[in-house]
N, C-alpha and C. Protein backbone atom coordinates (compact mmCIF):
# COMPACT_ATOMS: atom_id res chain seq x y z
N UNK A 1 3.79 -11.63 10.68
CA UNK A 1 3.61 -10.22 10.98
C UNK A 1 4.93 -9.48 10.76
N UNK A 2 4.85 -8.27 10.44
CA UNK A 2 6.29 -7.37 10.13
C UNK A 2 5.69 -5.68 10.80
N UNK A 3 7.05 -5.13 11.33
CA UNK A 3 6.39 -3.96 11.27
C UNK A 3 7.47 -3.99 12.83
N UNK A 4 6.89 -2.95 13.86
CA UNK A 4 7.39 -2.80 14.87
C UNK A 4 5.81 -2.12 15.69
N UNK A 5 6.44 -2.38 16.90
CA UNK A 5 5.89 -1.49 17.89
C UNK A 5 6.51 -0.83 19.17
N UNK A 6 6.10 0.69 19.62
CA UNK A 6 7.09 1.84 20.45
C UNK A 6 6.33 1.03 21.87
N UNK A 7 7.27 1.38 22.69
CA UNK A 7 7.17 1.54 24.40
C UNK A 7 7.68 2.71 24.68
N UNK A 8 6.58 3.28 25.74
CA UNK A 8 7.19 4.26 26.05
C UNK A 8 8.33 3.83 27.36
N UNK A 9 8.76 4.85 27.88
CA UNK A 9 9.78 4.65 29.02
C UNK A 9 9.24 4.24 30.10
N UNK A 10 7.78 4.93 29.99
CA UNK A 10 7.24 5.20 31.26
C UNK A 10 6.22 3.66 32.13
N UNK A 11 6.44 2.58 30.94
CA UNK A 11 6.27 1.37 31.58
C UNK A 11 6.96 1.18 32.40
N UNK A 12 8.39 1.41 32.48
CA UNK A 12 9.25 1.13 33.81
C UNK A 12 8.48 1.27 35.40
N UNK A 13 7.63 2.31 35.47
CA UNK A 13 7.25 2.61 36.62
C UNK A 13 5.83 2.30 36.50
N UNK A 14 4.94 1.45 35.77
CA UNK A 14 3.54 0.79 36.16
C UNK A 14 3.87 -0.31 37.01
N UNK A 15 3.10 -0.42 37.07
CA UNK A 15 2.42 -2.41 38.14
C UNK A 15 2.53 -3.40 37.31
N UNK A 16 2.55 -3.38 35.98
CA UNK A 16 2.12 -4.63 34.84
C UNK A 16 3.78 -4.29 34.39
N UNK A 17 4.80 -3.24 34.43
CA UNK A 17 6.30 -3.87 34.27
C UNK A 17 6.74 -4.69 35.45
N UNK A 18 6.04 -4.53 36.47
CA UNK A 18 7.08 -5.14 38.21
C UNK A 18 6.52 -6.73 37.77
N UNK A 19 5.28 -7.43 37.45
CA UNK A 19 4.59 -8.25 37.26
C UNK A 19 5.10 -9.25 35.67
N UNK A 20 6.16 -10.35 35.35
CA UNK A 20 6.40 -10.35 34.42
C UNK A 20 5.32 -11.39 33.48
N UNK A 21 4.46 -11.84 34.50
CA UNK A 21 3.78 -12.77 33.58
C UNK A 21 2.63 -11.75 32.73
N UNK A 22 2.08 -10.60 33.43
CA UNK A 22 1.66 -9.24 32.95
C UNK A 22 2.15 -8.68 31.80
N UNK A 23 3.01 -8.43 32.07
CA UNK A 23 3.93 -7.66 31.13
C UNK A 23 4.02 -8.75 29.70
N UNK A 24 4.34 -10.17 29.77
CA UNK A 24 4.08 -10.66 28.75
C UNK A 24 2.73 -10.38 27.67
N UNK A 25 1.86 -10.71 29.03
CA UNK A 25 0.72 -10.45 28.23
C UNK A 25 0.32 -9.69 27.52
N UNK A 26 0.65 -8.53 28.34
CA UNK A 26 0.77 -6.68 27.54
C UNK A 26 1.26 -6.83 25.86
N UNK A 27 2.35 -7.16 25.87
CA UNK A 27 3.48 -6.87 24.96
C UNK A 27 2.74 -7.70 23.90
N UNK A 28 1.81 -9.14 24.36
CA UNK A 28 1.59 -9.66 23.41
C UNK A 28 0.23 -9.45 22.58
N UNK A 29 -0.31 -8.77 23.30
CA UNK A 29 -1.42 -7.97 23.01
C UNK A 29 -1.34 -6.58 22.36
N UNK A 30 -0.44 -6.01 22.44
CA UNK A 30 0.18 -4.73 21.83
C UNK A 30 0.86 -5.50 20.68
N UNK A 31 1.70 -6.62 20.10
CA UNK A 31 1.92 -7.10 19.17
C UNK A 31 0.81 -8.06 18.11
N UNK A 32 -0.13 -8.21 18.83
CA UNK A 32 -1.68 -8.67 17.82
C UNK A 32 -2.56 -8.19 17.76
N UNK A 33 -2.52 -6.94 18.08
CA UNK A 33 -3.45 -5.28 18.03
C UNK A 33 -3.01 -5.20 15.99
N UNK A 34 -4.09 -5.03 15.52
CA UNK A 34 -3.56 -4.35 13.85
C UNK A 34 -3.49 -2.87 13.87
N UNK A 35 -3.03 -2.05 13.26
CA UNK A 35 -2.37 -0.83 13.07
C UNK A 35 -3.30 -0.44 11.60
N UNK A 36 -3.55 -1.02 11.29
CA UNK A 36 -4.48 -0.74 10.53
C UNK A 36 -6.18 -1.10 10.19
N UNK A 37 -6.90 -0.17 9.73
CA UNK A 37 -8.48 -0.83 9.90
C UNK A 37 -8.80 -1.49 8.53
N UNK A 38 -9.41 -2.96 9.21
CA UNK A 38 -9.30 -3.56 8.16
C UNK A 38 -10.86 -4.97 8.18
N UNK A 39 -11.05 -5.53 7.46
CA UNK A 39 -11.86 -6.27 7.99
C UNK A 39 -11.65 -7.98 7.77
N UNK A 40 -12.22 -8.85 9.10
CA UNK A 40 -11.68 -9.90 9.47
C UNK A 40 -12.78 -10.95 9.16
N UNK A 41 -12.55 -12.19 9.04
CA UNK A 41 -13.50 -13.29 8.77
C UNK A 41 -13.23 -13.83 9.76
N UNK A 42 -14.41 -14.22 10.34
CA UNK A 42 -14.87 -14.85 11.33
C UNK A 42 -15.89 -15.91 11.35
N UNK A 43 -15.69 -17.01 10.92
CA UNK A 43 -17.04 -18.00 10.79
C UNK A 43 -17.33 -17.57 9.46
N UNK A 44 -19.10 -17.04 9.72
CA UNK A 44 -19.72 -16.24 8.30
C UNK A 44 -19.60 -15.18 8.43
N UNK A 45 -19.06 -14.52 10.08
CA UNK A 45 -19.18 -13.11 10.04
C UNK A 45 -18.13 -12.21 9.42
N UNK A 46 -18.70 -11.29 8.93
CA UNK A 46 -17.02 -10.16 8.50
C UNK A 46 -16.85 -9.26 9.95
N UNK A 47 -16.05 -8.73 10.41
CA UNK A 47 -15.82 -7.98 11.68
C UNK A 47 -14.98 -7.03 10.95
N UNK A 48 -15.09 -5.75 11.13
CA UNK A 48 -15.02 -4.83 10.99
C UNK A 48 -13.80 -4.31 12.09
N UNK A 49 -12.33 -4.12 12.17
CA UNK A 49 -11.46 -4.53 13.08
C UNK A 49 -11.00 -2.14 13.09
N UNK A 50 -10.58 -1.63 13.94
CA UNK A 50 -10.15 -0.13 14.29
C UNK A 50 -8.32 -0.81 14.43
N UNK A 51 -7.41 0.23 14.24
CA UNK A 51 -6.19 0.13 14.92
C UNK A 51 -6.25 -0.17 16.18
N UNK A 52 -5.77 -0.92 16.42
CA UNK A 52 -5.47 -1.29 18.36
C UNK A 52 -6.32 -2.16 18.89
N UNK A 53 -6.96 -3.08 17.74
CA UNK A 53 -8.15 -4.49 17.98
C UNK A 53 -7.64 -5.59 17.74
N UNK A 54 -8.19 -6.87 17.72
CA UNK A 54 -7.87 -7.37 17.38
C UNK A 54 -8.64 -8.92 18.16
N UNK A 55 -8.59 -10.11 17.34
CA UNK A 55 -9.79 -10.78 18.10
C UNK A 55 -9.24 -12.05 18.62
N UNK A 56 -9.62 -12.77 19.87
CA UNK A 56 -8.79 -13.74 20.70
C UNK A 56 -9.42 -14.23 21.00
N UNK A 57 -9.47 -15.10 22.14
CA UNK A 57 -10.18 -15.43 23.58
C UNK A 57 -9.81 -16.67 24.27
N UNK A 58 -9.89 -16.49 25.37
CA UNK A 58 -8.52 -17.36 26.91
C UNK A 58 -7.99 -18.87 25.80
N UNK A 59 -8.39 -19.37 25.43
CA UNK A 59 -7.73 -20.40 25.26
C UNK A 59 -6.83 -20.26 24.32
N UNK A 60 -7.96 -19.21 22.94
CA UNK A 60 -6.24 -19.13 21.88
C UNK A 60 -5.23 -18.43 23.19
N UNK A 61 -5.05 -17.06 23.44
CA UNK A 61 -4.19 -16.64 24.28
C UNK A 61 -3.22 -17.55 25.11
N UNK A 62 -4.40 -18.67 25.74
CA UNK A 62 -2.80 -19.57 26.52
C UNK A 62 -2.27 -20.55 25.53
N UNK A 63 -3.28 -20.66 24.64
CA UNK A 63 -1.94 -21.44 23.70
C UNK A 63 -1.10 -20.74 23.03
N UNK A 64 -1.01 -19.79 22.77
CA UNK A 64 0.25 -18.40 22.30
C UNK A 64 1.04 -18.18 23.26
């Protein structure tokens, strides 16, 4: 992946910055969100993906 992503300031003062195992999660979910719409293979399916999607679920996540 290449590219960047903004924070605002104003995470300083949520519940999910005081919380760091949260905050990981956040950040890592805001970094495997695509920025662009695009479409994904899945099995046989094509998925059809918006900016700010992106597709997971608990086990990939704890192995990342």
């Amino acid at each position: 992946m290449t590219g960047y992503i903004k924070l605002h300031r104003k995470v300083w003062n949520s519940t999910i910055y005081s919380d760091p195992n949260m905050l990981k999660l956040w950040v890592h979910c805001l970094m495997k969100a695509t920025h662009t719409e695009h479409d994904q293979l899945i099995g046989n399916t094509v998925i059809k993906l918006s900016p700010g999607q992106f597709i997971t679920g608990r086990n990939a996540l704890s192995d990342e």
